[in-house]
C-alpha atoms as a PDB file:
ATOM      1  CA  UNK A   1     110.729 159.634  87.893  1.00  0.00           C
ATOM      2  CA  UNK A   2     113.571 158.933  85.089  1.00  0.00           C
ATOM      3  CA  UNK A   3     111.270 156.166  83.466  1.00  0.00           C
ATOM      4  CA  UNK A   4     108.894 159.058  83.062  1.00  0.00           C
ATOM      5  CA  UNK A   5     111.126 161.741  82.113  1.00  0.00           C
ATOM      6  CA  UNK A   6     112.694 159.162  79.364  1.00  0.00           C
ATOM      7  CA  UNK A   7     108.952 158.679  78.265  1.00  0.00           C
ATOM      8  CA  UNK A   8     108.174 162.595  78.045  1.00  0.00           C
ATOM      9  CA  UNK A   9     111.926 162.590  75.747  1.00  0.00           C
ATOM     10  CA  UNK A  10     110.438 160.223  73.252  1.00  0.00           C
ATOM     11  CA  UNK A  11     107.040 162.118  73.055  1.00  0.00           C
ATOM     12  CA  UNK A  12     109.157 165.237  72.224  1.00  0.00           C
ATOM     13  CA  UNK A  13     110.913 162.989  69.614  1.00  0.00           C
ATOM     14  CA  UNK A  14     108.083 161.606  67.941  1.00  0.00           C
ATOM     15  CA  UNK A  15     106.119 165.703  67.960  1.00  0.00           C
ATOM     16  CA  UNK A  16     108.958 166.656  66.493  1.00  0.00           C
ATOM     17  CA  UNK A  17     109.589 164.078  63.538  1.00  0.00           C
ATOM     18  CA  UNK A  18     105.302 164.916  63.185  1.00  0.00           C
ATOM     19  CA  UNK A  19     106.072 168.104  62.419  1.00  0.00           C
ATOM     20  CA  UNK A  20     109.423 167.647  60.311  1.00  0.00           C
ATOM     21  CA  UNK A  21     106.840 165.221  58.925  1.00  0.00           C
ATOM     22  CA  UNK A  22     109.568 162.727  58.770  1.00  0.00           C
ATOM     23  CA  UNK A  23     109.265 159.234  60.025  1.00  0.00           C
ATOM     24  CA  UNK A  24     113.032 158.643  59.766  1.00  0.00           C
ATOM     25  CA  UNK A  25     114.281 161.341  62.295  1.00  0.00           C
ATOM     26  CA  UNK A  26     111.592 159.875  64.763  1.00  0.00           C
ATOM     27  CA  UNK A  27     113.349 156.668  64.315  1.00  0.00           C
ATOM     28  CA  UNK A  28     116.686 157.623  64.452  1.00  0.00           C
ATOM     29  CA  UNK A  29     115.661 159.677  67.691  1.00  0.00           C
ATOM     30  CA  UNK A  30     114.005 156.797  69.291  1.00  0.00           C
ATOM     31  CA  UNK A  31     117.121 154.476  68.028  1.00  0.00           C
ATOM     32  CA  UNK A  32     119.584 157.102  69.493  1.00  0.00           C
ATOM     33  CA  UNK A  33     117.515 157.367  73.088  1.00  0.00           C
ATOM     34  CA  UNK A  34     117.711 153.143  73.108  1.00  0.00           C
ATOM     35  CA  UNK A  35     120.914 152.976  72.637  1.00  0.00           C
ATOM     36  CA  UNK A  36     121.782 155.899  75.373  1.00  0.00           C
ATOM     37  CA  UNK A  37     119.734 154.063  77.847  1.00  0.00           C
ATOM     38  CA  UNK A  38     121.658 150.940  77.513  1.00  0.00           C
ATOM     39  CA  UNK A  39     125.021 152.822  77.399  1.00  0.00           C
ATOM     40  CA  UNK A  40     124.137 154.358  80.341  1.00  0.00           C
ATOM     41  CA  UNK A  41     122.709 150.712  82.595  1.00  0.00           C
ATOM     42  CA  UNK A  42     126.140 149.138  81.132  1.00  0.00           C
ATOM     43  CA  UNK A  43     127.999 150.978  82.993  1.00  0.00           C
ATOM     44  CA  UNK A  44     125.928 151.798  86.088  1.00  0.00           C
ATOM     45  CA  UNK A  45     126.556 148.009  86.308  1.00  0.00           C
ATOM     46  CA  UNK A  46     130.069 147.909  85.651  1.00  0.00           C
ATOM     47  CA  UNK A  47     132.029 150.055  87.137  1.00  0.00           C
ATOM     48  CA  UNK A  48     133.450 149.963  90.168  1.00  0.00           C
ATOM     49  CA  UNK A  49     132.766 153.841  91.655  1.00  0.00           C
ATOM     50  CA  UNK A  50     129.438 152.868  94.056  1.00  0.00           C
ATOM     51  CA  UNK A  51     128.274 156.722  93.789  1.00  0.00           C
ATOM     52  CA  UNK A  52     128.281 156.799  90.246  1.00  0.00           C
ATOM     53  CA  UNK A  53     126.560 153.602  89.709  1.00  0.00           C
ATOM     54  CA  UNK A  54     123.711 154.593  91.904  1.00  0.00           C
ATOM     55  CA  UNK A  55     123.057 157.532  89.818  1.00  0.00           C
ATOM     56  CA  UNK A  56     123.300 156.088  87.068  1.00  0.00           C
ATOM     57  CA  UNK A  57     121.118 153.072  88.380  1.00  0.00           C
ATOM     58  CA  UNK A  58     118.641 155.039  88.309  1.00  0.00           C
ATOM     59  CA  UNK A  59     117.919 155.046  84.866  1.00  0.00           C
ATOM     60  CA  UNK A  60     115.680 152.704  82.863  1.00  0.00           C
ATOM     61  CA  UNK A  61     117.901 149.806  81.138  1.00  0.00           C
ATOM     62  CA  UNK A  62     115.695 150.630  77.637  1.00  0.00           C
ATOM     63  CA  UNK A  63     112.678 152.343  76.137  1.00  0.00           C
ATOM     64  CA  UNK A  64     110.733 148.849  76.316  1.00  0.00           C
ATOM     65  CA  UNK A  65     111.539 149.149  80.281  1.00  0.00           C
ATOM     66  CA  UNK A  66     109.538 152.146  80.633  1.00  0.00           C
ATOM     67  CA  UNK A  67     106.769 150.969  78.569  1.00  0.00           C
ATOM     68  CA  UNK A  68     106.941 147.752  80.644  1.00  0.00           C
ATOM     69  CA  UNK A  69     106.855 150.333  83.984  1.00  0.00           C
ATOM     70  CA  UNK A  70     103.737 152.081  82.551  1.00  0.00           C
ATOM     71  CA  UNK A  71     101.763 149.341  80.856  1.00  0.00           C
ATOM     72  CA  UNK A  72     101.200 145.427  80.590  1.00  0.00           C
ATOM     73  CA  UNK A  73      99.211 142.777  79.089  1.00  0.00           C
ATOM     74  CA  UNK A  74      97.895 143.471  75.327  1.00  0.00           C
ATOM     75  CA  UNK A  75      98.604 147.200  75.415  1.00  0.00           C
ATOM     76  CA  UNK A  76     102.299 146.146  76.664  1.00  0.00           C
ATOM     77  CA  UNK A  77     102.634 143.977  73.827  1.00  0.00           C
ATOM     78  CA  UNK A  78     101.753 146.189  71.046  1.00  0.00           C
ATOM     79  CA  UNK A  79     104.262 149.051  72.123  1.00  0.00           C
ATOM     80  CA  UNK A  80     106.635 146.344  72.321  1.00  0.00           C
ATOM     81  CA  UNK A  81     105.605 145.046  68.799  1.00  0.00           C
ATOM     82  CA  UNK A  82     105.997 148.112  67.414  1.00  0.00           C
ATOM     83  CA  UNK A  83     109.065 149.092  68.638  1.00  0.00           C
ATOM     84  CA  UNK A  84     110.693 145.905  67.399  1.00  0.00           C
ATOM     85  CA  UNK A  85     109.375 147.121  63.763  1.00  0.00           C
ATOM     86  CA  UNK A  86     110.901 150.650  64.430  1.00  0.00           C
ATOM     87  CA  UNK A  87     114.293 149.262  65.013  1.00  0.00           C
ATOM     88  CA  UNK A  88     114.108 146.760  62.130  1.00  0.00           C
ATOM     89  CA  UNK A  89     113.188 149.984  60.303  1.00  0.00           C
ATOM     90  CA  UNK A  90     116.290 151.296  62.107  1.00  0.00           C
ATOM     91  CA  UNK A  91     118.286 148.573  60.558  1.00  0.00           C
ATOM     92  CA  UNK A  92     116.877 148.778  57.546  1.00  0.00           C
ATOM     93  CA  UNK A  93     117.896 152.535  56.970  1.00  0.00           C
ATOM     94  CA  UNK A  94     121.428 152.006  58.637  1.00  0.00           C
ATOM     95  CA  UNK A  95     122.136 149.395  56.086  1.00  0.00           C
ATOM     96  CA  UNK A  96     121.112 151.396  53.329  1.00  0.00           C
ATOM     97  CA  UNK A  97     123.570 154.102  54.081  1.00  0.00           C
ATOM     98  CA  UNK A  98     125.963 151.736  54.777  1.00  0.00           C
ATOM     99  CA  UNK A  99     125.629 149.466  51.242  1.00  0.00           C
ATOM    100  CA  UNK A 100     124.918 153.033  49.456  1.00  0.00           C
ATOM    101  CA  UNK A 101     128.887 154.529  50.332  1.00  0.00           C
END
């Protein structure tokens, strides 16, 4: 149920940025979600409270998890190709700011 309601959060991202007609807030929003999903399975798995980390555990470990839930062979593959060029889009942008201050 969370791998879907992650899913239906990065649909919402990616209407949005379509209507903002920006690709880089889509990115950033589908950068920011990543990164909270991984936040979020570090510490179901390390902390030491047994009721936390089960709610927590919940939680997919990363977008490509729930695409990996929902899909597989070639279909699988592109989602997970394109996601690798969204983050190095990510990185791309990040750097820019970064270089540009």
């Amino acid at each position: 149920m969370d791998a879907f309601l992650t899913l239906l959060v990065v649909i919402i991202i990616v209407c949005w940025a379509c209507y903002r007609r920006k690709l880089s807030k889509a990115v950033y929003g589908i950068a920011a979600l990543d990164m909270l999903l991984r936040i979020i399975y570090f510490v179901s798995t390390h902390i030491g409270v047994n009721a936390v980390a089960s709610f927590f555990g919940s939680f997919p470990n990363s977008l490509l998890a729930v695409a990996g839930a929902y899909t597989e062979g070639i279909v699988y593959l592109i989602i997970a190709w394109a996601f690798v060029l969204l983050m190095i889009y990510f990185l791309v942008m990040t750097l820019s700011i970064f270089f540009k201050k």
